[in-house]
Protein backbone atom coordinates (compact mmCIF):
# COMPACT_ATOMS: atom_id res chain seq x y z
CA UNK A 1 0.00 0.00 0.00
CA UNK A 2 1.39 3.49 -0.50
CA UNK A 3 1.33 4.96 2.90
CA UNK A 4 2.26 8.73 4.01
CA UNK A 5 3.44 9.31 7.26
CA UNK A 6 2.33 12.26 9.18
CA UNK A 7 5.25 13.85 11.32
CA UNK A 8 5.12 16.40 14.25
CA UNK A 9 7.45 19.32 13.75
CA UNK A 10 8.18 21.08 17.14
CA UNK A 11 10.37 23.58 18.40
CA UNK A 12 9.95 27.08 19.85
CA UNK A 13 8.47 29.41 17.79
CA UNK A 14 9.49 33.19 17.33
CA UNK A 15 13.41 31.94 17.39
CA UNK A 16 12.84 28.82 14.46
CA UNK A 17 10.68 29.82 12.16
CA UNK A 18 12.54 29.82 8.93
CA UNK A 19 14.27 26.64 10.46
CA UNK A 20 10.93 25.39 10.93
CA UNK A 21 9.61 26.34 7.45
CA UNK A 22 12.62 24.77 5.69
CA UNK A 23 11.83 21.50 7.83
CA UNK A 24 7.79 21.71 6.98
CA UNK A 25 8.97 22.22 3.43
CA UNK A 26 11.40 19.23 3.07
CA UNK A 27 8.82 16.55 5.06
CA UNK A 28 6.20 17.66 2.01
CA UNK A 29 8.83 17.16 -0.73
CA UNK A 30 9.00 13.74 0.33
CA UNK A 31 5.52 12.76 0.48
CA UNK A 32 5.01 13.26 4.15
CA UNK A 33 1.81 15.25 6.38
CA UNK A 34 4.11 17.84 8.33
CA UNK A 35 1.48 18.57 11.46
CA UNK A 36 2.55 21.35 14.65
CA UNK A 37 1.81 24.49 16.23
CA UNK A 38 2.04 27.13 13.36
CA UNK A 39 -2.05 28.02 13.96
CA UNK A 40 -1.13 28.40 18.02
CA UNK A 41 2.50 30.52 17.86
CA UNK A 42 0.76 31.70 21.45
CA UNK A 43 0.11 28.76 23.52
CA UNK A 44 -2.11 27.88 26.36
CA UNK A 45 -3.36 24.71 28.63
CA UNK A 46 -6.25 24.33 26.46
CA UNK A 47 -4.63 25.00 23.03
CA UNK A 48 -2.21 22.26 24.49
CA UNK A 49 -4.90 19.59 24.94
CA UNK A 50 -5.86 20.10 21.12
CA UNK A 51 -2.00 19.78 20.43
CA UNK A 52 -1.83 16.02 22.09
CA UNK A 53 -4.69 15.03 19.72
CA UNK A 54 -2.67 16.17 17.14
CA UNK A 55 0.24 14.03 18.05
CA UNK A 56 -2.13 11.18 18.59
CA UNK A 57 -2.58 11.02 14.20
CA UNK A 58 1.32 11.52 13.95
CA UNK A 59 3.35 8.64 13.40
CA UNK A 60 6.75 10.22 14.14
CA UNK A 61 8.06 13.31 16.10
CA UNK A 62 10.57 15.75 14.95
CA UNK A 63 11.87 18.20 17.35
CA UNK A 64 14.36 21.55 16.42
CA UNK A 65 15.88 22.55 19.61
CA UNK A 66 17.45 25.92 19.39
CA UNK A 67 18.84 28.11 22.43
CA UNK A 68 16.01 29.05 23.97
CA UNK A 69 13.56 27.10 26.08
CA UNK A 70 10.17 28.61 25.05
CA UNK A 71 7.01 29.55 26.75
CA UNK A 72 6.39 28.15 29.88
CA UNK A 73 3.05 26.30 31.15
CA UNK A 74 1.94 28.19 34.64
CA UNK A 75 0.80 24.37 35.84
CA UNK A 76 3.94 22.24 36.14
CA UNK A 77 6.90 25.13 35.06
CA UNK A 78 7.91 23.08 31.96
CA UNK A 79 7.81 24.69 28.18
CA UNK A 80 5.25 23.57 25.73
CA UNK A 81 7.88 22.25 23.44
CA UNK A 82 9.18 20.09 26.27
CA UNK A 83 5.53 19.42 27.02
CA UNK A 84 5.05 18.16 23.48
CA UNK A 85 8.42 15.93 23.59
CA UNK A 86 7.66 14.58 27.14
CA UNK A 87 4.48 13.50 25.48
CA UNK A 88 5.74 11.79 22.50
CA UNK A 89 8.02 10.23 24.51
CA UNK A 90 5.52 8.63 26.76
CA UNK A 91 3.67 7.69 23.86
CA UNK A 92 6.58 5.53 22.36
CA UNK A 93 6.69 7.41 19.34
CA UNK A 94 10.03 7.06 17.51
CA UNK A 95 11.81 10.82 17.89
CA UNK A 96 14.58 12.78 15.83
CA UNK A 97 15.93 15.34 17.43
CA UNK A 98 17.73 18.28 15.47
CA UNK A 99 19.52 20.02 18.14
CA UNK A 100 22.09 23.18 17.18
CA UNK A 101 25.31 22.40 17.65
CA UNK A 102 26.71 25.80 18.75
CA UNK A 103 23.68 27.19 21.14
CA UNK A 104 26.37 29.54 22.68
CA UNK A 105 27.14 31.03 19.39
CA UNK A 106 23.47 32.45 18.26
CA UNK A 107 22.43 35.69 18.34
CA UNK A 108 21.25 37.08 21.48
CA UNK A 109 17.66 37.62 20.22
CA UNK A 110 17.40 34.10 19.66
CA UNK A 111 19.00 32.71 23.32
CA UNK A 112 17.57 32.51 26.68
CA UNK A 113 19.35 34.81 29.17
CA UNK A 114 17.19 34.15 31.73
CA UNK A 115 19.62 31.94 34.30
CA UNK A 116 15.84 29.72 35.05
CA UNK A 117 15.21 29.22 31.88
CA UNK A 118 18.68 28.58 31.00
CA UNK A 119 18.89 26.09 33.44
CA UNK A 120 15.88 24.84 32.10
CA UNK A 121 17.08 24.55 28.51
CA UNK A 122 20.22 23.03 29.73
CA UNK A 123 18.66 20.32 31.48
CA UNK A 124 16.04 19.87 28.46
CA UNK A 125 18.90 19.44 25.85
CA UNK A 126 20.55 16.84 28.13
CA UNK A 127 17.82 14.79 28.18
CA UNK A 128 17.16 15.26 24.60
CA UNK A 129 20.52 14.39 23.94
CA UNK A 130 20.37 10.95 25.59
CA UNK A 131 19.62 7.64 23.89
CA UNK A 132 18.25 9.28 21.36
CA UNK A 133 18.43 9.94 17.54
CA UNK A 134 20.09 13.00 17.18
CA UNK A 135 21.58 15.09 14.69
CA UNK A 136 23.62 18.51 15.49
CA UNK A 137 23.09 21.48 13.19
CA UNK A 138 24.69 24.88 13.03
CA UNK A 139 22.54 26.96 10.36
CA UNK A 140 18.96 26.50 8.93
CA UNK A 141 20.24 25.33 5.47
CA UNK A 142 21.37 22.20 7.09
CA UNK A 143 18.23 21.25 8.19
CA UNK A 144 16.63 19.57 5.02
CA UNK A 145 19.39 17.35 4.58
CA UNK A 146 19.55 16.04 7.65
CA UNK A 147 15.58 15.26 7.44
CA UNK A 148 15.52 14.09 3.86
CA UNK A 149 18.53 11.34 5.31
CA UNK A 150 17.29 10.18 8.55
CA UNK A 151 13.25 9.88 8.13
CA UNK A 152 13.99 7.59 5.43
CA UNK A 153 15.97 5.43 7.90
CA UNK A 154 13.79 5.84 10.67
CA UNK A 155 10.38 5.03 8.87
CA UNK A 156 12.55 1.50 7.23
CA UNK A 157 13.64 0.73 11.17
CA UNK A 158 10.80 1.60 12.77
CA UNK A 159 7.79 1.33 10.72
CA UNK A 160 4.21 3.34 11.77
CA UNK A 161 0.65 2.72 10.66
CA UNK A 162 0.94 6.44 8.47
CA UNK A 163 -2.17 7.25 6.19
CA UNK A 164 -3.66 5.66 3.02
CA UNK A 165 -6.77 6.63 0.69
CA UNK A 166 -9.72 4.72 1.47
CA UNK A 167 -10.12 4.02 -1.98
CA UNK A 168 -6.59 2.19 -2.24
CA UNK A 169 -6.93 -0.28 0.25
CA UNK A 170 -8.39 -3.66 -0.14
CA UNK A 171 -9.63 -6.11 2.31
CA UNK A 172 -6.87 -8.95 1.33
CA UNK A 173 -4.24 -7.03 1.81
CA UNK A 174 -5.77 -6.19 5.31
CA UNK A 175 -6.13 -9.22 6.69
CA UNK A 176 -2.83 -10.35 5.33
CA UNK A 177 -1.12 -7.67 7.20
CA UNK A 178 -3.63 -8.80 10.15
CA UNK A 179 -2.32 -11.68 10.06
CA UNK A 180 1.32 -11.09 9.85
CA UNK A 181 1.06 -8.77 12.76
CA UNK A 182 -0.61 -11.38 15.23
CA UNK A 183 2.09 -14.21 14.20
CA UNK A 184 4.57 -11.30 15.21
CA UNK A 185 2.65 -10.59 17.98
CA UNK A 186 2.82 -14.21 19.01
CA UNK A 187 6.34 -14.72 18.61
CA UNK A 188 7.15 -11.76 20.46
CA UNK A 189 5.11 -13.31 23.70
CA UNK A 190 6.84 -16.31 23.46
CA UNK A 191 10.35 -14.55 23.53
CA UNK A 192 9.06 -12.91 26.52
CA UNK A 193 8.14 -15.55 28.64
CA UNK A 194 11.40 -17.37 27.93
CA UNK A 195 13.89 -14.79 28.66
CA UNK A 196 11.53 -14.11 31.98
CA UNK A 197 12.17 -17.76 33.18
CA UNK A 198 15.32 -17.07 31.90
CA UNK A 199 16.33 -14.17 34.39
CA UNK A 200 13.96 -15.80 37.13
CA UNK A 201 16.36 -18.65 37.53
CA UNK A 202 19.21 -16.42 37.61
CA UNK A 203 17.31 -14.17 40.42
CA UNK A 204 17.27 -16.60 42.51
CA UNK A 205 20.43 -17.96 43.33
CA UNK A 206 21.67 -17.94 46.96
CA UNK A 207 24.86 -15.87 47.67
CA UNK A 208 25.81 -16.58 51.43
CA UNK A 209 28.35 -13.79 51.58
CA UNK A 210 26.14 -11.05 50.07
CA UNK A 211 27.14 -7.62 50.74
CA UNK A 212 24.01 -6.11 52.40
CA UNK A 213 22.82 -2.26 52.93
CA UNK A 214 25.14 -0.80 54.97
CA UNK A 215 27.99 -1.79 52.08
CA UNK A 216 30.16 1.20 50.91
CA UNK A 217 29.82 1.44 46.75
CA UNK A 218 31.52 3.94 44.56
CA UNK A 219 29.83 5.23 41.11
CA UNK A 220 31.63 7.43 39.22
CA UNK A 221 31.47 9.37 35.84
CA UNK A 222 32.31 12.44 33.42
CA UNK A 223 30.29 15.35 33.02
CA UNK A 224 30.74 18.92 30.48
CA UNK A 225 28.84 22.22 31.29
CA UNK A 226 27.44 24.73 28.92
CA UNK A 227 29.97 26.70 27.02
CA UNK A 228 32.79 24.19 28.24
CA UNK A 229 35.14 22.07 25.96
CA UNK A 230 36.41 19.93 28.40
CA UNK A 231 34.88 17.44 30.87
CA UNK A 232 35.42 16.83 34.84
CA UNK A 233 34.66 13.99 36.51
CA UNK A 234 32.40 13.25 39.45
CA UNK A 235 32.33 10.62 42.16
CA UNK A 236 29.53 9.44 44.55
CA UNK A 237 30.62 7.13 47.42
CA UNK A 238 27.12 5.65 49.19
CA UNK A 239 26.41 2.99 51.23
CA UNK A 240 24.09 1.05 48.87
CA UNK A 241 21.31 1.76 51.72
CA UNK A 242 21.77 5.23 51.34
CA UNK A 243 22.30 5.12 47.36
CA UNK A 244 19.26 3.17 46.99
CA UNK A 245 16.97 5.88 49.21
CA UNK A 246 18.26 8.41 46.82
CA UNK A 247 17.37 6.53 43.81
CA UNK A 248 13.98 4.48 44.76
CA UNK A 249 11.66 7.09 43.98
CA UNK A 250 12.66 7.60 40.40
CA UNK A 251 12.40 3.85 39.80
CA UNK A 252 9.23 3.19 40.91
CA UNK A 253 7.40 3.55 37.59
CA UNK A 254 9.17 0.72 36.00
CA UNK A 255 11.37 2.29 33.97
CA UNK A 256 13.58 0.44 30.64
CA UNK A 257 17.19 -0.34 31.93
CA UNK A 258 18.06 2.63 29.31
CA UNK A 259 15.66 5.16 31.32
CA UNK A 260 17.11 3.65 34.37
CA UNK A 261 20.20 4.83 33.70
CA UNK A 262 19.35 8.24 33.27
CA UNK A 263 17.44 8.62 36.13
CA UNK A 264 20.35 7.40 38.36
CA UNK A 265 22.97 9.32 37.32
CA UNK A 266 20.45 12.81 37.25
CA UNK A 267 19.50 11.82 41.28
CA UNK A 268 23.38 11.18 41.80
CA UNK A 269 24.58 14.81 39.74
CA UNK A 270 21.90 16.43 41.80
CA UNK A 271 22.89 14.93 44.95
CA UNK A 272 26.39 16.15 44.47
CA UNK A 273 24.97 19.46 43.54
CA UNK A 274 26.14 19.53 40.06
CA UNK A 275 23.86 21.72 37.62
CA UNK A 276 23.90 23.50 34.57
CA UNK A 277 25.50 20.01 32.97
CA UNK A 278 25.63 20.07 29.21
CA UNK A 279 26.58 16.32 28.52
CA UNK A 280 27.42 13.36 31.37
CA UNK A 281 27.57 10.21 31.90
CA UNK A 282 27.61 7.21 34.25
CA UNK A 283 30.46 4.79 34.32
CA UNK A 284 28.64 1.39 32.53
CA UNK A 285 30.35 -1.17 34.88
CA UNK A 286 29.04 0.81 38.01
CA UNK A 287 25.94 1.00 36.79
CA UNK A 288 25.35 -2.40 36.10
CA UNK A 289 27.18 -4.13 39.35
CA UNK A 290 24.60 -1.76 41.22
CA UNK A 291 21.52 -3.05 39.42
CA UNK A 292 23.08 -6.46 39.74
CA UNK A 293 23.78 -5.41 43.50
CA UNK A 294 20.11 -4.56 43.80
CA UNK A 295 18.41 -7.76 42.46
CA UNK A 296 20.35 -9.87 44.56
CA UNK A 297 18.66 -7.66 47.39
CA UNK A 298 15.59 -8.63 46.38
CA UNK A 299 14.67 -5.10 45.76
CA UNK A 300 14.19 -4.80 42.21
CA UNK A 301 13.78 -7.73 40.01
CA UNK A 302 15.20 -6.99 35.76
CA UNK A 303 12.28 -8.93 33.28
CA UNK A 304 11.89 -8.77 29.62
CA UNK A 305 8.79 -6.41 28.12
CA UNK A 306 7.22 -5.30 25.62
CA UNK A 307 7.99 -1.06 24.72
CA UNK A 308 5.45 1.05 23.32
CA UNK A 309 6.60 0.97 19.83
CA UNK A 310 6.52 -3.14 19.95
CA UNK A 311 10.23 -3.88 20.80
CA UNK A 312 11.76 -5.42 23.24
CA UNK A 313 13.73 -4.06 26.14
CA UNK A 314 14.77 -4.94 29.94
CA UNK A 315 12.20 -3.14 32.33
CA UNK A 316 13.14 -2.43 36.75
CA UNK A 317 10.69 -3.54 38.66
CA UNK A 318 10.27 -2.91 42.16
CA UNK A 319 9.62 -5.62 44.26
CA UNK A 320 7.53 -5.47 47.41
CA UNK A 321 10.53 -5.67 49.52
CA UNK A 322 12.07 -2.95 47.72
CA UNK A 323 8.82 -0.52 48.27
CA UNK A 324 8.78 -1.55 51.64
CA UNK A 325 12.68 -0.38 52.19
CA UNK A 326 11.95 2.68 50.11
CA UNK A 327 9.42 3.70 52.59
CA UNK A 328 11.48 2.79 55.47
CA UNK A 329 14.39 5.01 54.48
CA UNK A 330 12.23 7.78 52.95
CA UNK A 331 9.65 8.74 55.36
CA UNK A 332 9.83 11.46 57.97
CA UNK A 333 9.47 9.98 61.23
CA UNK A 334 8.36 12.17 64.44
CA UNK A 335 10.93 13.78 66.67
């Protein structure tokens, strides 16, 4: 069937919108529905609501990030462009991220000077930046080319449901693609359930010398601020008690073992009071010897699942133990 995907074009607005014009251009040159905020430049919590339908028809999600952070929502202090990635994200849609390469170098009119919303940005583009597919760019004529070579690749890896004409479609080719997707979908369980049993016999093996809670761990790692060219390092030495009350809260919503990541190393950088970071990272062997660590405790268990998008990826999950010990070492107690 010939299919045309729809794709969600967001970035701020007053700062990007010859970037965003070249981008809307190029997505209709190749056949594709461009879809975003050009009829609400001015946006509010209602407006907003209308723009999440909107990403519900899209079938991918293309973000420009600039150097400034955009207009901010007065109920949870994030910007509507963030609010329309975070969104995306949480839907599983597949994302390509265009971010500029040189924020530091644009002209003032089109940066935030604002230290908050700075911050903000900073923080934004980190996450942005992270496990995701992302291309740098330093002036608006860039900008085609990089869509015109990566849709292409996304749409062949990761395939969407995109649009057809009612006219073109027949009812074989339907339930042949019906079909196709429940034999898929059936394969897929069975993987599942394997590597489950899999990792439930490994969970459960005895280890009489086990370090417990009060057990000293170090993590360490690399981080680069804004406007830096080098990076410095940072350390965080924890009992794994004490590492794992920092951490439980941000893993209680079963997160992949990619999301995982993240969210450890952001509790540790703000635990060590390290902001405005442009780039960082968590040393990979520390990271894993503490999950590791952690299912041995009985306090999170690692199992095989299903992502949004129909892939397959590790998933923490916190066991009952664990949210028991979480509350323990979390709540305020009376004097």
């Amino acid at each position: 069937m010939n299919k045309r995907y729809q794709v969600f074009v967001s970035s701020t607005y007053a700062d990007l919108q010859d970037e965003r014009a070249k981008v809307i251009q190029t997505l209709m040159e190749m056949d594709c529905i461009p879809a975003g905020m050009e009829l609400f430049p001015a946006m509010d919590e209602e407006q907003f609501e209308f723009i999440k339908k909107i990403i519900d028809d899209c079938d991918y999600y293309l973000l420009i990030l600039g150097a400034r952070y955009g207009s901010i929502s007065v109920d949870d202090g994030l910007s509507y462009t963030e609010k329309e990635y975070n969104y995306a994200k949480d839907k599983g849609m597949k994302i390509i991220a265009l971010v500029h390469g040189e924020p530091d170098q644009l002209p003032v009119a089109k940066t935030d000077r604002n230290p908050e919303l700075y911050e903000k940005l900073v923080k934004f583009r980190n996450e942005v930046c992270t496990n995701r597919l992302v291309k740098f760019w330093k002036s608006a004529i860039e900008l085609p080319s990089l869509v015109a070579l990566n849709l292409p690749k996304t749409i062949k890896a990761y395939p969407a449901v995109g649009w057809v004409r009612g006219n073109t479609t027949t009812s074989s080719e339907v339930l042949e693609e019906l079909r196709l997707v429940k034999n898929e979908n059936d394969e897929l369980n069975k993987k599942i359930q394997e590597l489950n049993q899999l990792l439930g016999s490994y969970s459960s093996v005895d280890i009489p010398d086990l370090a417990g809670l009060d057990q000293s761990i170090k993590i360490t790692g690399h981080y680069r601020r804004a406007g830096k060219n080098y990076e410095d390092s940072w350390e965080c030495v924890n009992t794994i008690g004490e590492l794992y009350s920092l951490i439980s809260p941000s893993i209680m919503n079963t997160p992949s073992d990619t999301n995982a990541r993240l969210l450890i190393k952001n509790c540790i950088l703000e635990s060590l009071n390290i902001r405005n970071v442009f780039t960082s990272s968590i040393n990979e062997q520390n990271f894993h010897t503490l999950k590791i660590q952690l299912e041995a405790l009985g306090l999170i268990k690692i199992k095989q699942g299903r992502t949004k998008d129909g892939g397959l990826a590790l998933f923490w999950h916190m066991t009952e133990k664990g949210k028991k010990l979480m509350i323990e070492l979390r709540v305020i107690r009376k004097n």
